[in-house]
Structure formats: C-alpha cells, structure tokens
PDB file of N, CA and C in Angstrom:
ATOM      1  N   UNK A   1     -19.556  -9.759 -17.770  1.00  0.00           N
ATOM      2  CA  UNK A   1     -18.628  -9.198 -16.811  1.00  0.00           C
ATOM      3  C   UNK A   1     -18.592  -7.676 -16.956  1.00  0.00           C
ATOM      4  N   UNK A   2     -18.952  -6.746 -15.461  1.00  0.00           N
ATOM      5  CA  UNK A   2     -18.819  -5.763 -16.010  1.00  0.00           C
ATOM      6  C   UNK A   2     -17.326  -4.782 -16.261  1.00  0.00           C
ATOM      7  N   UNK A   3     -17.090  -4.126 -16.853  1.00  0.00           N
ATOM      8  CA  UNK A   3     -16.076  -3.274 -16.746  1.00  0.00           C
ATOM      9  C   UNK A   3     -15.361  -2.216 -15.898  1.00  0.00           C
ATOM     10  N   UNK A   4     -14.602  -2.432 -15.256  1.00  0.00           N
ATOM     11  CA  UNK A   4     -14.831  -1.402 -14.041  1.00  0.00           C
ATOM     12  C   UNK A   4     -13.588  -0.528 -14.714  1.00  0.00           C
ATOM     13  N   UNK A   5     -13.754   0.609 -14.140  1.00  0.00           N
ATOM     14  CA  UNK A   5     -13.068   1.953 -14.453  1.00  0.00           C
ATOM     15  C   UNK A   5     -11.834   1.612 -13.313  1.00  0.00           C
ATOM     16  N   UNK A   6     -10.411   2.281 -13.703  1.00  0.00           N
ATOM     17  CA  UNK A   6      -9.174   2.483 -12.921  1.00  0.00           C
ATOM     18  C   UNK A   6      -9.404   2.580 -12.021  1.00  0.00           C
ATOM     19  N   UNK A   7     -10.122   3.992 -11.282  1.00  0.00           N
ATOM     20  CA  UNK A   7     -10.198   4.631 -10.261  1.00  0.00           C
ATOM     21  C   UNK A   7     -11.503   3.479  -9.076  1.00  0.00           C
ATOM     22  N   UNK A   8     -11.626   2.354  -9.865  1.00  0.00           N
ATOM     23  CA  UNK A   8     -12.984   1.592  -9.277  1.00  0.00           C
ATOM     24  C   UNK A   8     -12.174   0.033  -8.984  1.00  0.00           C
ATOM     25  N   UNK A   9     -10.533   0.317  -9.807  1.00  0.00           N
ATOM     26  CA  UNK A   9      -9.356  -1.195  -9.634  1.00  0.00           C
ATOM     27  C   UNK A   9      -9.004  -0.606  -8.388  1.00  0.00           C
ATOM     28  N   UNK A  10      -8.755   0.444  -8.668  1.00  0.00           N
ATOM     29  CA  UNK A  10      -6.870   0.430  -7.698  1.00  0.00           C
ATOM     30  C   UNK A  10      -7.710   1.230  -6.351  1.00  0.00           C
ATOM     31  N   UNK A  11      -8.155   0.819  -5.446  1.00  0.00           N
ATOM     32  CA  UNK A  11      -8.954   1.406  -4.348  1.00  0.00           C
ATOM     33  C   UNK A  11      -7.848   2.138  -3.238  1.00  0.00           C
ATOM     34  N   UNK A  12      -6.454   2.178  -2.978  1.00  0.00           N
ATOM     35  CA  UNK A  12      -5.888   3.147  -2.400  1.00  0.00           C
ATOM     36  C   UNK A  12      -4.086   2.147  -1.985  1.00  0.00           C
ATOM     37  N   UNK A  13      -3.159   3.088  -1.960  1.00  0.00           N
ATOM     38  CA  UNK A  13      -2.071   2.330  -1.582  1.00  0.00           C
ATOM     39  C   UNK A  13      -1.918   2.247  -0.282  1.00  0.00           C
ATOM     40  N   UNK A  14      -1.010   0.919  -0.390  1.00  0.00           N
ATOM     41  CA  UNK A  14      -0.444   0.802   1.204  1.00  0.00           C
ATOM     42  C   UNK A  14       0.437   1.156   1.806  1.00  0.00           C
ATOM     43  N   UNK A  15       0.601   1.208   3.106  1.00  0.00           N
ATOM     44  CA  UNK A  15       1.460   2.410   4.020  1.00  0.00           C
ATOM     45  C   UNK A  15       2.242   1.358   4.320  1.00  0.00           C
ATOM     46  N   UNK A  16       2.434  -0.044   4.777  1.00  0.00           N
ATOM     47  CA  UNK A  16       2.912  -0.611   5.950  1.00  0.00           C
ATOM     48  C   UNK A  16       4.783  -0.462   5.915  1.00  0.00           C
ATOM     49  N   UNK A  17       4.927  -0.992   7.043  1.00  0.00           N
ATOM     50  CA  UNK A  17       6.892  -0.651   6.677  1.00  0.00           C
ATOM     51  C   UNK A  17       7.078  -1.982   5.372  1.00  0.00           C
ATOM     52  N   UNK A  18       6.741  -2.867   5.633  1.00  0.00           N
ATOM     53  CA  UNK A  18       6.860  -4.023   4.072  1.00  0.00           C
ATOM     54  C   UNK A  18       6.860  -3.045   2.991  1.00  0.00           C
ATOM     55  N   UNK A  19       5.153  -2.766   2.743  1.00  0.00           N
ATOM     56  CA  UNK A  19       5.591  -1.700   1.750  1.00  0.00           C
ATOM     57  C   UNK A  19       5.877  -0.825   1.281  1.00  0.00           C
ATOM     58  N   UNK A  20       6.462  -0.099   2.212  1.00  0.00           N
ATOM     59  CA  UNK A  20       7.606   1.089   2.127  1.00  0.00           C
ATOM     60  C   UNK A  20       9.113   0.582   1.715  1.00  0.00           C
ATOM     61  N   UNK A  21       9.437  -0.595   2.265  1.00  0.00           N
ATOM     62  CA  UNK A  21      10.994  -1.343   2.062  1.00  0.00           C
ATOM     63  C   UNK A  21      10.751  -1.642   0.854  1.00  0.00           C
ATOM     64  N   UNK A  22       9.802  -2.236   0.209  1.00  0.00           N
ATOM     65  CA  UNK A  22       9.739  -3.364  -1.110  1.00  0.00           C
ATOM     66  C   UNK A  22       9.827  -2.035  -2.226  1.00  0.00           C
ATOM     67  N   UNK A  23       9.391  -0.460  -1.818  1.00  0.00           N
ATOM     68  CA  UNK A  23       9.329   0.351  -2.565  1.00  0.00           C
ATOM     69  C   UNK A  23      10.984   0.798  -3.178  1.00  0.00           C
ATOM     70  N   UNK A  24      11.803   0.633  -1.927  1.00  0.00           N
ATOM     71  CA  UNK A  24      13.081   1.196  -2.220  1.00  0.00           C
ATOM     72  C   UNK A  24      14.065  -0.334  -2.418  1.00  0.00           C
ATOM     73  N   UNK A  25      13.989  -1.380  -2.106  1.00  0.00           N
ATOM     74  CA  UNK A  25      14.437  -2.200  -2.605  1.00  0.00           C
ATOM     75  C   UNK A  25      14.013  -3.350  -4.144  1.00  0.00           C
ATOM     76  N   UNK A  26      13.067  -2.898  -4.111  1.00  0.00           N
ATOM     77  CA  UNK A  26      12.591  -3.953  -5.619  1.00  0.00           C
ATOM     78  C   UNK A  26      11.598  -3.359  -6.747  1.00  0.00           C
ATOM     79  N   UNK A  27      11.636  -1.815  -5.975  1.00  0.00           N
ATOM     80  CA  UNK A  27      10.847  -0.890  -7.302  1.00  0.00           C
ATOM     81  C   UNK A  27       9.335  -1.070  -7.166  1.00  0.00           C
ATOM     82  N   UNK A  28       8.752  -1.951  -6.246  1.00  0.00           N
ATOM     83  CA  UNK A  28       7.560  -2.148  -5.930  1.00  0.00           C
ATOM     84  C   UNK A  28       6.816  -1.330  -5.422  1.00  0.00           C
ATOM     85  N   UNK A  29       5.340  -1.121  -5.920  1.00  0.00           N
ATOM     86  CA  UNK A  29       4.277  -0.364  -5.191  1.00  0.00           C
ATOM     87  C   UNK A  29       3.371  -1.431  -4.243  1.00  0.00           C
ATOM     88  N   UNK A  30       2.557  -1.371  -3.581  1.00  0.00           N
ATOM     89  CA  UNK A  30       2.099  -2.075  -2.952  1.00  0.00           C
ATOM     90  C   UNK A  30       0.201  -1.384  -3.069  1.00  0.00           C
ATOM     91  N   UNK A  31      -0.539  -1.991  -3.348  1.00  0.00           N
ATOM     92  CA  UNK A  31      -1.879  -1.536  -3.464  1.00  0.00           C
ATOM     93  C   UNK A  31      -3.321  -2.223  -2.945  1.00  0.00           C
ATOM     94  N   UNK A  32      -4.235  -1.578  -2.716  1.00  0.00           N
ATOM     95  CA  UNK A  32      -5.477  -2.528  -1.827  1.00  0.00           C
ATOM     96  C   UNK A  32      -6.050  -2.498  -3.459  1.00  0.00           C
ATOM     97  N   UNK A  33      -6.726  -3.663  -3.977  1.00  0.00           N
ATOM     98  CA  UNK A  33      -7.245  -3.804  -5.024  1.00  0.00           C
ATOM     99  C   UNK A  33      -8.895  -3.907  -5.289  1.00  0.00           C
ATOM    100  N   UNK A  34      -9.803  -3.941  -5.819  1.00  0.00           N
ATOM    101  CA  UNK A  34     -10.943  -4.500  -6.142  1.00  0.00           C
ATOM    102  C   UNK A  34     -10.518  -6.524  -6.096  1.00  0.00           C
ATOM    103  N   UNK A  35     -11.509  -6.686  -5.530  1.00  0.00           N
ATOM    104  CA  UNK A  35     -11.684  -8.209  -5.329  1.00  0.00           C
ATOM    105  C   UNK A  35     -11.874  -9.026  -6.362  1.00  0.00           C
ATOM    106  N   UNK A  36     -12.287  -8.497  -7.082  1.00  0.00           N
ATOM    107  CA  UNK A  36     -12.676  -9.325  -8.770  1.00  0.00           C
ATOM    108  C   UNK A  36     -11.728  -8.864  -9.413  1.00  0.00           C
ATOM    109  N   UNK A  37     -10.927  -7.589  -9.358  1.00  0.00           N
ATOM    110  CA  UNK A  37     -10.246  -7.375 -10.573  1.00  0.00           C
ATOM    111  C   UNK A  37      -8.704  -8.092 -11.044  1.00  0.00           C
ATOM    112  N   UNK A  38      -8.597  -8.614 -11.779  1.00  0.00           N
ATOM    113  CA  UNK A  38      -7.449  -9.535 -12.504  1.00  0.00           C
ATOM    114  C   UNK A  38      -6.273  -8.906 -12.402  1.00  0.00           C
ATOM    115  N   UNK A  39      -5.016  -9.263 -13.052  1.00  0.00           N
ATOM    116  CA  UNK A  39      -3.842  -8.930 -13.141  1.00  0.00           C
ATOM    117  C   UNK A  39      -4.092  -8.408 -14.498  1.00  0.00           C
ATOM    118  N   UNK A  40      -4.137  -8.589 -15.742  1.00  0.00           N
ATOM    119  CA  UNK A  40      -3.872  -7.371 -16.412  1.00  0.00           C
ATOM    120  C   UNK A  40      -4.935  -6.005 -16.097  1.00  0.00           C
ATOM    121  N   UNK A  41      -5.882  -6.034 -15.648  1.00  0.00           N
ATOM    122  CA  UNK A  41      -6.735  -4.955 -15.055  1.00  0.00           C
ATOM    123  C   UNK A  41      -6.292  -4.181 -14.526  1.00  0.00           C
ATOM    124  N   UNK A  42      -5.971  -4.819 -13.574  1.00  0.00           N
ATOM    125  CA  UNK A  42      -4.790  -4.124 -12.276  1.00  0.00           C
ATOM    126  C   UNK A  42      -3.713  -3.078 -12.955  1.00  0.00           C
ATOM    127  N   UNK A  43      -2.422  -4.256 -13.933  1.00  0.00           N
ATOM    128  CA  UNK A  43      -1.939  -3.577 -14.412  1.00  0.00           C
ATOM    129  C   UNK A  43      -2.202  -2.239 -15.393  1.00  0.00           C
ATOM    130  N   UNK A  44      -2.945  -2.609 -15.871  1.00  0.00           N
ATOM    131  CA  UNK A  44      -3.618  -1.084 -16.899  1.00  0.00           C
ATOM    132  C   UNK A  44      -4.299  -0.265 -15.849  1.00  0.00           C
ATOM    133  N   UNK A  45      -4.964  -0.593 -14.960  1.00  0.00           N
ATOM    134  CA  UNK A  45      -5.389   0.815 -14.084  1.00  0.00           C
ATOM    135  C   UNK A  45      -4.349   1.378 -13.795  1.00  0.00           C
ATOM    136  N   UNK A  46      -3.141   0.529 -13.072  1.00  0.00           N
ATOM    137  CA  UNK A  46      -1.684   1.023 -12.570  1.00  0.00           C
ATOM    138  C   UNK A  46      -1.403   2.302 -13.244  1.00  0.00           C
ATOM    139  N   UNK A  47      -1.069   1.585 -15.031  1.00  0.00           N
ATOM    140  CA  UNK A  47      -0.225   2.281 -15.991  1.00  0.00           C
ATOM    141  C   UNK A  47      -0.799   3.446 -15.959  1.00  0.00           C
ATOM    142  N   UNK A  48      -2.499   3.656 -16.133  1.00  0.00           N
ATOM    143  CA  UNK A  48      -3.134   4.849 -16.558  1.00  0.00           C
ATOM    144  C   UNK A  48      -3.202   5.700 -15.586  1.00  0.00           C
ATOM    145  N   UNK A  49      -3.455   5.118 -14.557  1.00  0.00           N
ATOM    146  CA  UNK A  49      -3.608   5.808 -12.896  1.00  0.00           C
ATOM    147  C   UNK A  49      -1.915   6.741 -12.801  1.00  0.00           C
ATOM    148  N   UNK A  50      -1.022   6.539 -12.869  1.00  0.00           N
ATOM    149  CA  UNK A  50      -0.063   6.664 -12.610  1.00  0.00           C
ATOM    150  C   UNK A  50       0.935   7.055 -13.851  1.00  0.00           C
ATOM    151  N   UNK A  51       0.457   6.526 -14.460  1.00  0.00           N
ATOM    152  CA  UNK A  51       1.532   7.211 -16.080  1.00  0.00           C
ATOM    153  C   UNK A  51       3.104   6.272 -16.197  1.00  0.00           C
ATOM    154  N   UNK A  52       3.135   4.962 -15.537  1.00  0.00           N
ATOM    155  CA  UNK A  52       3.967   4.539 -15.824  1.00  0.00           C
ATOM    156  C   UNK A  52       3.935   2.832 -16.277  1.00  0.00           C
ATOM    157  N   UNK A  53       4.974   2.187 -16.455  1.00  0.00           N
ATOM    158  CA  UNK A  53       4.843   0.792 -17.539  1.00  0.00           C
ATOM    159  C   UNK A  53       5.296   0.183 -16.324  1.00  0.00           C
ATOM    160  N   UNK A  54       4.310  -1.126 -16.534  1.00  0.00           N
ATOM    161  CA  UNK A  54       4.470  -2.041 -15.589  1.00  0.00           C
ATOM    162  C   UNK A  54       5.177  -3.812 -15.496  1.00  0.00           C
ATOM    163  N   UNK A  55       6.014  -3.921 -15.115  1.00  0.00           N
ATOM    164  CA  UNK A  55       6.784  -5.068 -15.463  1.00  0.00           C
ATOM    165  C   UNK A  55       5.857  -6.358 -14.787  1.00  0.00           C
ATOM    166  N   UNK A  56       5.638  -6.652 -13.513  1.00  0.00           N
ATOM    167  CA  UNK A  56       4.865  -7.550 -13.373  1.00  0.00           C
ATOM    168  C   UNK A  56       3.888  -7.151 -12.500  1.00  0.00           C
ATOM    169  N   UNK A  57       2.767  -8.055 -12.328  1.00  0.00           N
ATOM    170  CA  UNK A  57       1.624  -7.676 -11.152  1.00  0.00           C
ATOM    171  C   UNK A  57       1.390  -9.356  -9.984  1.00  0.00           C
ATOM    172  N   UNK A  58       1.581  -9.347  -9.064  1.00  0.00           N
ATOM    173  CA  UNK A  58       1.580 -10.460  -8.318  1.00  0.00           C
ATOM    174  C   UNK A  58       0.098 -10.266  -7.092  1.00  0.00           C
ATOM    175  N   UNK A  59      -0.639 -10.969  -7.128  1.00  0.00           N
ATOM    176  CA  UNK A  59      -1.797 -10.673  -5.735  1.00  0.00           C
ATOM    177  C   UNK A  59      -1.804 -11.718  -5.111  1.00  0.00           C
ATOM    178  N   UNK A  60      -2.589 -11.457  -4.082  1.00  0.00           N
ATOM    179  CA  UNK A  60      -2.842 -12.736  -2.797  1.00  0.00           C
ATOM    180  C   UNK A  60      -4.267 -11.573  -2.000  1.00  0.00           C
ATOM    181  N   UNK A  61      -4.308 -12.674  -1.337  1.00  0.00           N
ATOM    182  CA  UNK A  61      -6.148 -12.113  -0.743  1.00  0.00           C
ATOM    183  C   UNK A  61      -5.939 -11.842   0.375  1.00  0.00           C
ATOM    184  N   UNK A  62      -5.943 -10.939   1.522  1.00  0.00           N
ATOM    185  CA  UNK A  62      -6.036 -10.932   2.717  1.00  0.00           C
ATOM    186  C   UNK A  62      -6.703 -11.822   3.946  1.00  0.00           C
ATOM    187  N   UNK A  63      -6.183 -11.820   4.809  1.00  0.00           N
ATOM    188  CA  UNK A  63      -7.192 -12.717   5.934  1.00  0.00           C
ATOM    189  C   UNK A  63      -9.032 -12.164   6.045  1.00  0.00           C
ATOM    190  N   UNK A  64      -8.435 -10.807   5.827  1.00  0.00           N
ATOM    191  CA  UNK A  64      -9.586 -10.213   5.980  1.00  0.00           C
ATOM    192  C   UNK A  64     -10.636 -10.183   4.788  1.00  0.00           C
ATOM    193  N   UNK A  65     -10.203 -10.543   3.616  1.00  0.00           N
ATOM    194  CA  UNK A  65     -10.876 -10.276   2.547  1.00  0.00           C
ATOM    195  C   UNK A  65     -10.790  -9.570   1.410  1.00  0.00           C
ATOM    196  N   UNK A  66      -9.726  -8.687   2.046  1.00  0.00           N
ATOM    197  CA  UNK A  66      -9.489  -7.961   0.974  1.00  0.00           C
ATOM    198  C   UNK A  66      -7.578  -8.186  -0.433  1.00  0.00           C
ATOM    199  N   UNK A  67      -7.751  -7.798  -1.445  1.00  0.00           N
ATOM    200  CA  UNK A  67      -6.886  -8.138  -1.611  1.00  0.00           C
ATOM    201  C   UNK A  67      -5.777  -6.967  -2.193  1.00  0.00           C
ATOM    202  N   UNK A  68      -4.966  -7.770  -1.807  1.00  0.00           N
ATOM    203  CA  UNK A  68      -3.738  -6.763  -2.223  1.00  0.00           C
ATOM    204  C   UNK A  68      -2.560  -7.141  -3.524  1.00  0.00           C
ATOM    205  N   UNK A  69      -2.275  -6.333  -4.180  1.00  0.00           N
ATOM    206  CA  UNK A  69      -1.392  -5.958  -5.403  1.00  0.00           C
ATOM    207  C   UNK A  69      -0.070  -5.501  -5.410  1.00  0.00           C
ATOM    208  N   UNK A  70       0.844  -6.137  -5.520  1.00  0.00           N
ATOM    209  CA  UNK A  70       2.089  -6.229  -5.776  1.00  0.00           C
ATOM    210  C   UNK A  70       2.445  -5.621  -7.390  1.00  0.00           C
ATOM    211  N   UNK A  71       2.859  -4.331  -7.487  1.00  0.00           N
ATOM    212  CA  UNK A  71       2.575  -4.144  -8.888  1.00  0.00           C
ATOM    213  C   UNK A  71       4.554  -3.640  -8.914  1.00  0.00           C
ATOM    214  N   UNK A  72       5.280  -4.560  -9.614  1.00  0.00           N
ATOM    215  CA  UNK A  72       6.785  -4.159  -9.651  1.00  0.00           C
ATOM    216  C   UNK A  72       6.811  -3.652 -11.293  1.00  0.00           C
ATOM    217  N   UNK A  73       7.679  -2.356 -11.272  1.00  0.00           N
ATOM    218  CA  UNK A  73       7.801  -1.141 -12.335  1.00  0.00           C
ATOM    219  C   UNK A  73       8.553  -1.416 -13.275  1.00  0.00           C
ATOM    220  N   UNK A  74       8.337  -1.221 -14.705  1.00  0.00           N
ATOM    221  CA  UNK A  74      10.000  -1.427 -15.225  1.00  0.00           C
ATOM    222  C   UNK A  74      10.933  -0.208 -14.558  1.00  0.00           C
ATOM    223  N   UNK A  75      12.314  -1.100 -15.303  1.00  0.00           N
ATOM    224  CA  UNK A  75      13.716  -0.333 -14.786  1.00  0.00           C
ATOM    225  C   UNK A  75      13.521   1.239 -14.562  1.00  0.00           C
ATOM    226  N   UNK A  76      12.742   1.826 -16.170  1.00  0.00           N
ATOM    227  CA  UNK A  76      12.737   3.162 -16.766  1.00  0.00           C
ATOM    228  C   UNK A  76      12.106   4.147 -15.348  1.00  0.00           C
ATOM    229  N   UNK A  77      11.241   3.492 -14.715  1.00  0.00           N
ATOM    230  CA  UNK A  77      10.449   4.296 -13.800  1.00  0.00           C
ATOM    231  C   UNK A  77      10.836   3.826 -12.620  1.00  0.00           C
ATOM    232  N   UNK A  78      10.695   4.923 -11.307  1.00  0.00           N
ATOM    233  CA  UNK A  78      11.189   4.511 -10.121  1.00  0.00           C
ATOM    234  C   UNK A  78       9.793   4.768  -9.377  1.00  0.00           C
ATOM    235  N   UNK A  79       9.354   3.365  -8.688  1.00  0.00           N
ATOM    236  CA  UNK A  79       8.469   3.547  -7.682  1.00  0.00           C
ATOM    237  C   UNK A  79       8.267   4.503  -6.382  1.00  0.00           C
ATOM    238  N   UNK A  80       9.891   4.943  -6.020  1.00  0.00           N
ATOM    239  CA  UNK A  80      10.084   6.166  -5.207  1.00  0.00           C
ATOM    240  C   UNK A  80       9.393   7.213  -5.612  1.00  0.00           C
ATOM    241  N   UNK A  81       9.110   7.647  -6.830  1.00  0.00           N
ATOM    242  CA  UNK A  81       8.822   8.497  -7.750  1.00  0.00           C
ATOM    243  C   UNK A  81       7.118   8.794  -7.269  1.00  0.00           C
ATOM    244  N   UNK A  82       6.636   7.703  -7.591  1.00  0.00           N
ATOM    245  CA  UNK A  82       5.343   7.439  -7.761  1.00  0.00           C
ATOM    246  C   UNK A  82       4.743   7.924  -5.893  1.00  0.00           C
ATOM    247  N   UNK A  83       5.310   6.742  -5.567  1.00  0.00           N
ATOM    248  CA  UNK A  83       5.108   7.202  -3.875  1.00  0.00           C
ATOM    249  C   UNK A  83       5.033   8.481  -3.201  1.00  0.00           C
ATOM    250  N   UNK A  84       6.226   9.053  -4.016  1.00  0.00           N
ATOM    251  CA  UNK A  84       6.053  10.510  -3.408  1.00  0.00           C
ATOM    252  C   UNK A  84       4.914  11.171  -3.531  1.00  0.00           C
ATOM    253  N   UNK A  85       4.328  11.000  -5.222  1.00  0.00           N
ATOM    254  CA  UNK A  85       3.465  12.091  -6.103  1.00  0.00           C
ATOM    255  C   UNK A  85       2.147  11.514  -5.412  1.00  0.00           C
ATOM    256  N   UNK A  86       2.048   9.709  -4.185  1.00  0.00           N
ATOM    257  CA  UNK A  86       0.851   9.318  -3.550  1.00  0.00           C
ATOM    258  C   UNK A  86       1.044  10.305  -2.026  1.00  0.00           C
ATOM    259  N   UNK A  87       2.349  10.787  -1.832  1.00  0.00           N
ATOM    260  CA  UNK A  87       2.182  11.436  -0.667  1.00  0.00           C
ATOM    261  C   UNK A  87       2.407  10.072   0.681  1.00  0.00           C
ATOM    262  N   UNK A  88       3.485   8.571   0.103  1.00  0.00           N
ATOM    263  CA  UNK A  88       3.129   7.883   0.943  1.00  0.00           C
ATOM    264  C   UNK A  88       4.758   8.311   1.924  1.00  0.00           C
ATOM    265  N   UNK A  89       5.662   8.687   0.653  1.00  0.00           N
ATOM    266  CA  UNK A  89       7.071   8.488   1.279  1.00  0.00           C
ATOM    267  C   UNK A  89       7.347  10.297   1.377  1.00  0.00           C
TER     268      UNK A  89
END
C-alpha cells in the first residue's frame, strides 16, 4: 500500500450551504477526500494540514465517485477558525 502525503489526502474543502451550517453548528469541516484514503489518514492529514486535534472522522462516497469527509474538531479548536484561514467563510 502506498503512502500518500497530506496534501495528496485532503484534495480541497467544501463550499456547500450543508457545509457551511455543520461548520457553525457542530464544529465540523467538510472535505473532498482521496478515494482510498481511510479515516485515520484522513484524520492525520487533517491534524497536520491544519494544526488542529481531531475528535471524529465520518465518510460516505458520492454519487459521483468521489468521496467526502466529515472531519468534527475537538471542543479546544473552532472549525470557524479553520474555515476562515481556508478563505471558505
């Protein structure tokens, strides 16, 4: 299996109004992922990509194929935070 680098997990965040709401109500980021890459993967690209600790990671696959990452923050860090420094909010 090969190893893929952070910047080769976390392929770009999502804009939609879902995940803009889930950002300010449940601390959630919302992310387009690599197709192979796992939940702790995910999570450690998150942490390193971003500099913060991650409480859980949840995915599901798109219609289209692609899949997407549900990555919710601990308490300590605010996903508002993060969003901003992506330029989404």
């Amino acid at each position: 299996m090969v190893k893929l680098k952070p910047q080769e997990i976390v392929l770009y965040p999502m804009m939609t109004e879902d995940a803009v709401s889930s950002i300010e109500a449940e601390n959630k980021l919302t992310f387009i992922v690599d197709i192979n890459a796992g939940k702790d993967e995910i999570r450690r690209a998150v942490e390193v990509l971003y500099e913060v600790k991650v409480a859980s990671v949840n995915t599901a696959v798109t219609s289209d194929g692609r899949k997407k990452a549900f990555v919710k923050l601990r308490p300590e860090f605010k996903a508002s935070d993060v969003a901003m420094r992506l330029g989404i909010l």
